[in-house]
Protein backbone atom coordinates (compact mmCIF):
# COMPACT_ATOMS: atom_id res chain seq x y z
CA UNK A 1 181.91 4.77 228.96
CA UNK A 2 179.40 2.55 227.18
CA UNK A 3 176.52 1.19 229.73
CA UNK A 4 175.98 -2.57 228.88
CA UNK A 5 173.66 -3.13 232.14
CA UNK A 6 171.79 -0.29 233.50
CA UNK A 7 169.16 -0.38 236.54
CA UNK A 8 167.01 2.83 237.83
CA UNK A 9 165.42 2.77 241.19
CA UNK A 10 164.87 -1.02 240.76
CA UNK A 11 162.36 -2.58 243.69
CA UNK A 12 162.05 -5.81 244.49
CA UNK A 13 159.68 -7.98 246.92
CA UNK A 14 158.24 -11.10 247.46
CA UNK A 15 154.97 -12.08 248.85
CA UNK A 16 155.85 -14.56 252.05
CA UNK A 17 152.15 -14.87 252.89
CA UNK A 18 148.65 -13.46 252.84
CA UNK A 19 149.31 -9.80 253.44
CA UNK A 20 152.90 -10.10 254.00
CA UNK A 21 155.82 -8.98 251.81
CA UNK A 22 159.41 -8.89 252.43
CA UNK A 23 161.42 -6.58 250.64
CA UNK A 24 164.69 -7.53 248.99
CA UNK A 25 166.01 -3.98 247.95
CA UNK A 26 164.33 -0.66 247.01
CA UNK A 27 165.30 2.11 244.89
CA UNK A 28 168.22 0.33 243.86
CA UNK A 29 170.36 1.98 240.76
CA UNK A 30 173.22 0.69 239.40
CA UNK A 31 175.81 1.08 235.73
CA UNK A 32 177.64 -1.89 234.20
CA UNK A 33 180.30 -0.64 231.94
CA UNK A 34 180.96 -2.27 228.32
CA UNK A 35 183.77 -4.92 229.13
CA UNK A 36 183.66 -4.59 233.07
CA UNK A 37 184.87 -7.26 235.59
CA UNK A 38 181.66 -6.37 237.75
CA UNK A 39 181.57 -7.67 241.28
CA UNK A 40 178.21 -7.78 242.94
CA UNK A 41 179.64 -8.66 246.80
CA UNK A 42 177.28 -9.37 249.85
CA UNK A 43 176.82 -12.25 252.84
CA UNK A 44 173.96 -14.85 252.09
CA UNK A 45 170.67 -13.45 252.09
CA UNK A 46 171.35 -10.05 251.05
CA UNK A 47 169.83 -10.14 247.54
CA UNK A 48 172.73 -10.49 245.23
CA UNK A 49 171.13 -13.81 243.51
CA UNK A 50 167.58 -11.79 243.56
CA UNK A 51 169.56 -9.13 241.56
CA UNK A 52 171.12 -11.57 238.99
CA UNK A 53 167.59 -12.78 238.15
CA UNK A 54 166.77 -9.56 237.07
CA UNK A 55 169.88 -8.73 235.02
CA UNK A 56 169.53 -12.15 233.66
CA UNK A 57 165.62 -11.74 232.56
CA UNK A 58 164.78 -14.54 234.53
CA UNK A 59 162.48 -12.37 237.03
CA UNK A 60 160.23 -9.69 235.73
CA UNK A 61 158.06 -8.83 238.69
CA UNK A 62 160.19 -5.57 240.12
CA UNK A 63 159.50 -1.80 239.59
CA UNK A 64 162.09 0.47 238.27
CA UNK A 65 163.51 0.86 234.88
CA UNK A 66 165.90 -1.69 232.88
CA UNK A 67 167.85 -0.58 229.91
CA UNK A 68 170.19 -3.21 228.44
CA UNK A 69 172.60 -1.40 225.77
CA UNK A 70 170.65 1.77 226.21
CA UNK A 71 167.08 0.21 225.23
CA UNK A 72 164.55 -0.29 227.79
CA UNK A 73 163.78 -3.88 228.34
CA UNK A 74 160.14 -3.63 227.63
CA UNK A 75 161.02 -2.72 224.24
CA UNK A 76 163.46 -5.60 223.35
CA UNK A 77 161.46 -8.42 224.78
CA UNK A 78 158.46 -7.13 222.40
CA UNK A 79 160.31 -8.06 219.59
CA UNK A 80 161.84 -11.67 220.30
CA UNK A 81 160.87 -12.64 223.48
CA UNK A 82 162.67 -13.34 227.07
CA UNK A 83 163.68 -16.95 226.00
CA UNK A 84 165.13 -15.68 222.31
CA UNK A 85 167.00 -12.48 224.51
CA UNK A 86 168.51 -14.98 226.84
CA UNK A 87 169.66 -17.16 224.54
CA UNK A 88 171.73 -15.05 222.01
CA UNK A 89 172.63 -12.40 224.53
CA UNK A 90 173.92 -13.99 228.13
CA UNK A 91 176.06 -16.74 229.47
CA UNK A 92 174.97 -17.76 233.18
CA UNK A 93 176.65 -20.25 235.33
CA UNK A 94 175.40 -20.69 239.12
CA UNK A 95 177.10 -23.00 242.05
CA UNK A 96 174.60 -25.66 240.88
CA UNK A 97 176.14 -26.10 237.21
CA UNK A 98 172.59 -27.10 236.06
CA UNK A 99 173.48 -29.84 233.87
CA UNK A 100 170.90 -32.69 232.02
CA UNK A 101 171.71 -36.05 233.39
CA UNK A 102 170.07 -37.90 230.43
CA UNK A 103 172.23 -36.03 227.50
CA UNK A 104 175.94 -36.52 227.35
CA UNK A 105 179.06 -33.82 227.73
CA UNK A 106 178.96 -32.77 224.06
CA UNK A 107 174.76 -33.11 223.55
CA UNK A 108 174.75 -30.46 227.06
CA UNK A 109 177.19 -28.56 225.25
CA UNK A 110 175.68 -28.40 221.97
CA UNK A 111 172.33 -27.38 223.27
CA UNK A 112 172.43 -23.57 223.07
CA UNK A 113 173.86 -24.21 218.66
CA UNK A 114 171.30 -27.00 218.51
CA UNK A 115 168.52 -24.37 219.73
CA UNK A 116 169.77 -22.08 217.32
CA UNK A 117 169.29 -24.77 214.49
CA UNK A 118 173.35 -24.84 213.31
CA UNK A 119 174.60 -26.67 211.04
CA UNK A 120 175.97 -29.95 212.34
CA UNK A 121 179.66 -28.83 211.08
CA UNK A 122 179.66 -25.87 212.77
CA UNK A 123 178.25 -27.27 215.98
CA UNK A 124 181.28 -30.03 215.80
CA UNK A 125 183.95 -27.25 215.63
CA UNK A 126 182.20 -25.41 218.39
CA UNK A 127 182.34 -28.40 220.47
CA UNK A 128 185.93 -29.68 220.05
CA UNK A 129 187.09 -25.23 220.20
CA UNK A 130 184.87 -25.27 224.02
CA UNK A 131 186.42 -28.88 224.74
CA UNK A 132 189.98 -28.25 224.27
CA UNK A 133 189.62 -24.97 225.88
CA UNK A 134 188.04 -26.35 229.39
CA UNK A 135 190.59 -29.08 228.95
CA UNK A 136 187.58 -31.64 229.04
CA UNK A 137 187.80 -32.93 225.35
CA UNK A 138 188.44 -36.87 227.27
CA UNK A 139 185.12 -36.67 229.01
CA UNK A 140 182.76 -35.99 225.82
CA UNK A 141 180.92 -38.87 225.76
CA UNK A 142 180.70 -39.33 229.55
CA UNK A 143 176.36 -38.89 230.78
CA UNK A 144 176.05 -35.31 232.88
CA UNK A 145 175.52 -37.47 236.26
CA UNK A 146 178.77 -39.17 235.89
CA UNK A 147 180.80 -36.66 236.35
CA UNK A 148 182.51 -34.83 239.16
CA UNK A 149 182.04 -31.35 240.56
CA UNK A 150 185.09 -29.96 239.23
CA UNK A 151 184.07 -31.31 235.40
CA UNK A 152 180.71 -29.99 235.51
CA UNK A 153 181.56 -26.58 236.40
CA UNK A 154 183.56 -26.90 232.83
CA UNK A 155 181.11 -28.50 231.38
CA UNK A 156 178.88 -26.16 231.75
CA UNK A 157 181.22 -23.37 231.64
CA UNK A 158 181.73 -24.60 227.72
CA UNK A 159 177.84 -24.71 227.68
CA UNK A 160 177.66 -20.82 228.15
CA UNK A 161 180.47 -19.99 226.09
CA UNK A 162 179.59 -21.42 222.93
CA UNK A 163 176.92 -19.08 222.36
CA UNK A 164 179.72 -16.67 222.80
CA UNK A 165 177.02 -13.90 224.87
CA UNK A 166 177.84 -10.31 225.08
CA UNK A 167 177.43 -10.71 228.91
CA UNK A 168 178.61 -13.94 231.57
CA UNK A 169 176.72 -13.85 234.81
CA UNK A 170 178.18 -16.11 237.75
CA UNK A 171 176.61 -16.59 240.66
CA UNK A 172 178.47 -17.80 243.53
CA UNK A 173 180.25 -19.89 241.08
CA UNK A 174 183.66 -20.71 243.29
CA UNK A 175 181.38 -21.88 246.31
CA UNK A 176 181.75 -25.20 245.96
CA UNK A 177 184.86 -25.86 244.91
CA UNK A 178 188.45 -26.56 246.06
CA UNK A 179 191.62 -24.27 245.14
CA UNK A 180 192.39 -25.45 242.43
CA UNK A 181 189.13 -25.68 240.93
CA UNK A 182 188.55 -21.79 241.84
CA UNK A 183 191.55 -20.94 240.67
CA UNK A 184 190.90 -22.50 237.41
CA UNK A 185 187.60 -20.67 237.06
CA UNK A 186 188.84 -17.32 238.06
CA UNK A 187 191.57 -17.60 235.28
CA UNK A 188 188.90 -18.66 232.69
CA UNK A 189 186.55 -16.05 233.63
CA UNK A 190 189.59 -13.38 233.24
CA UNK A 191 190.17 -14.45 229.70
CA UNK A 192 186.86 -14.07 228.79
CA UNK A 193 186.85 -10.24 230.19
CA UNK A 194 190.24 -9.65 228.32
CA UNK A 195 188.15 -10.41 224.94
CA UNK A 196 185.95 -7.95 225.51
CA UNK A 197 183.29 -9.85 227.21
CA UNK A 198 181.02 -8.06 229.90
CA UNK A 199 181.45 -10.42 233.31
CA UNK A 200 179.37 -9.84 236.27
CA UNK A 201 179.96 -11.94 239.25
CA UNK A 202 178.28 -12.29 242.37
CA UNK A 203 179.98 -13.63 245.53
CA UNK A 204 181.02 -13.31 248.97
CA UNK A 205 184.44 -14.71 248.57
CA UNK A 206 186.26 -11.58 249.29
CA UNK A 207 189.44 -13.00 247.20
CA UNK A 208 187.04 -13.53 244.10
CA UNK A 209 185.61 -10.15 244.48
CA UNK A 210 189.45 -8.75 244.24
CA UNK A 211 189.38 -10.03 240.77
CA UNK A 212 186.99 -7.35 239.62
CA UNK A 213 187.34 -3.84 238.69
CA UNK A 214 184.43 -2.42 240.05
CA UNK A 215 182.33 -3.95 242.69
CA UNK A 216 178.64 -3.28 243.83
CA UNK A 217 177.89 -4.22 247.58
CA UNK A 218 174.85 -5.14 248.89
């Protein structure tokens, strides 16, 4: 099977104080397959959001060897950049739903086409197609701080998937909500997989972790 994600005797530590370092994991090697439902499962504390900052190229001080789609990671970021990579290649959602107060729901939406410099018609259909399908076309004009915990996971749910990325990291993304909420999320999530989209989920819900089809425990 194709390797989307691939991590070789990854290390990771952080310096607590002079002369003191704790160490998250070491030697750590791991395969995420083209398409996977990709379960990263472990109590608070163990590493698992330490790991998604890797995957996600938001942390680059580790040892070890990267390889996303069979290149080495060194070797892509010379030629666009971390910010560029991000961008065009993954979708990330945390339990936070980092949202910007000051914009409204379709200006925090638009964001990733407007960084991309799209046309204004195409960034319009992209809206309304993300809109109607996180059933939160009604609240487009509402500000980011107005808005409830269940909208802003969609919100910013749509924000990720209009730039349509290869590969959707969640982190702890069901942790703050109620049943229905989850529920909802875990369904969307599962029709992203089914189009061929690479999802990798971290959690310690042990009912979203039965969602996946392979699961990496910390």
């Amino acid at each position: 099977m194709y390797n989307v994600i691939e991590l070789k005797n990854i290390c990771k530590k952080y310096k607590v104080s002079e002369g003191k370092e704790v160490e998250v994991f070491d030697g750590l090697s791991l395969d995420i397959h083209e398409a996977d439902m990709f379960g990263i499962y472990g109590e608070s504390g163990s590493g698992k959001t330490s790991l998604l900052n890797i995957i996600g190229l938001m942390d680059k001080c580790y040892t070890g060897e990267y390889k996303i789609c069979e290149k080495k990671v060194s070797e892509i970021l010379k030629d666009k950049g971390v910010a560029y990579y991000r961008n065009m290649k993954f979708g990330y959602v945390d339990q936070n739903y980092y949202l910007i107060p000051k914009l409204n729901v379709y200006d925090n939406i638009a964001l990733p086409l407007m960084i991309r410099r799209k046309e204004k018609r195409i960034i319009n259909s992209k809206v309304e197609e993300m809109s109607e399908k996180m059933r939160i076309k009604d609240i487009l004009y509402k500000q980011g701080d107005e808005l409830s915990g269940g909208q802003r996971q969609r919100v910013c749910l749509a924000r990720e998937l209009i730039k349509e990325p290869d590969i959707f990291i969640a982190d702890e993304p069901t942790s703050a909500l109620d049943y229905k909420n989850k529920d909802n999320l875990l369904m969307t999530l599962n029709e992203i997989n089914d189009e061929g989209k690479t999802i990798i989920i971290a959690t310690h819900d042990e009912n979203v972790i039965k969602c996946c089809n392979e699961v990496f425990e910390m």
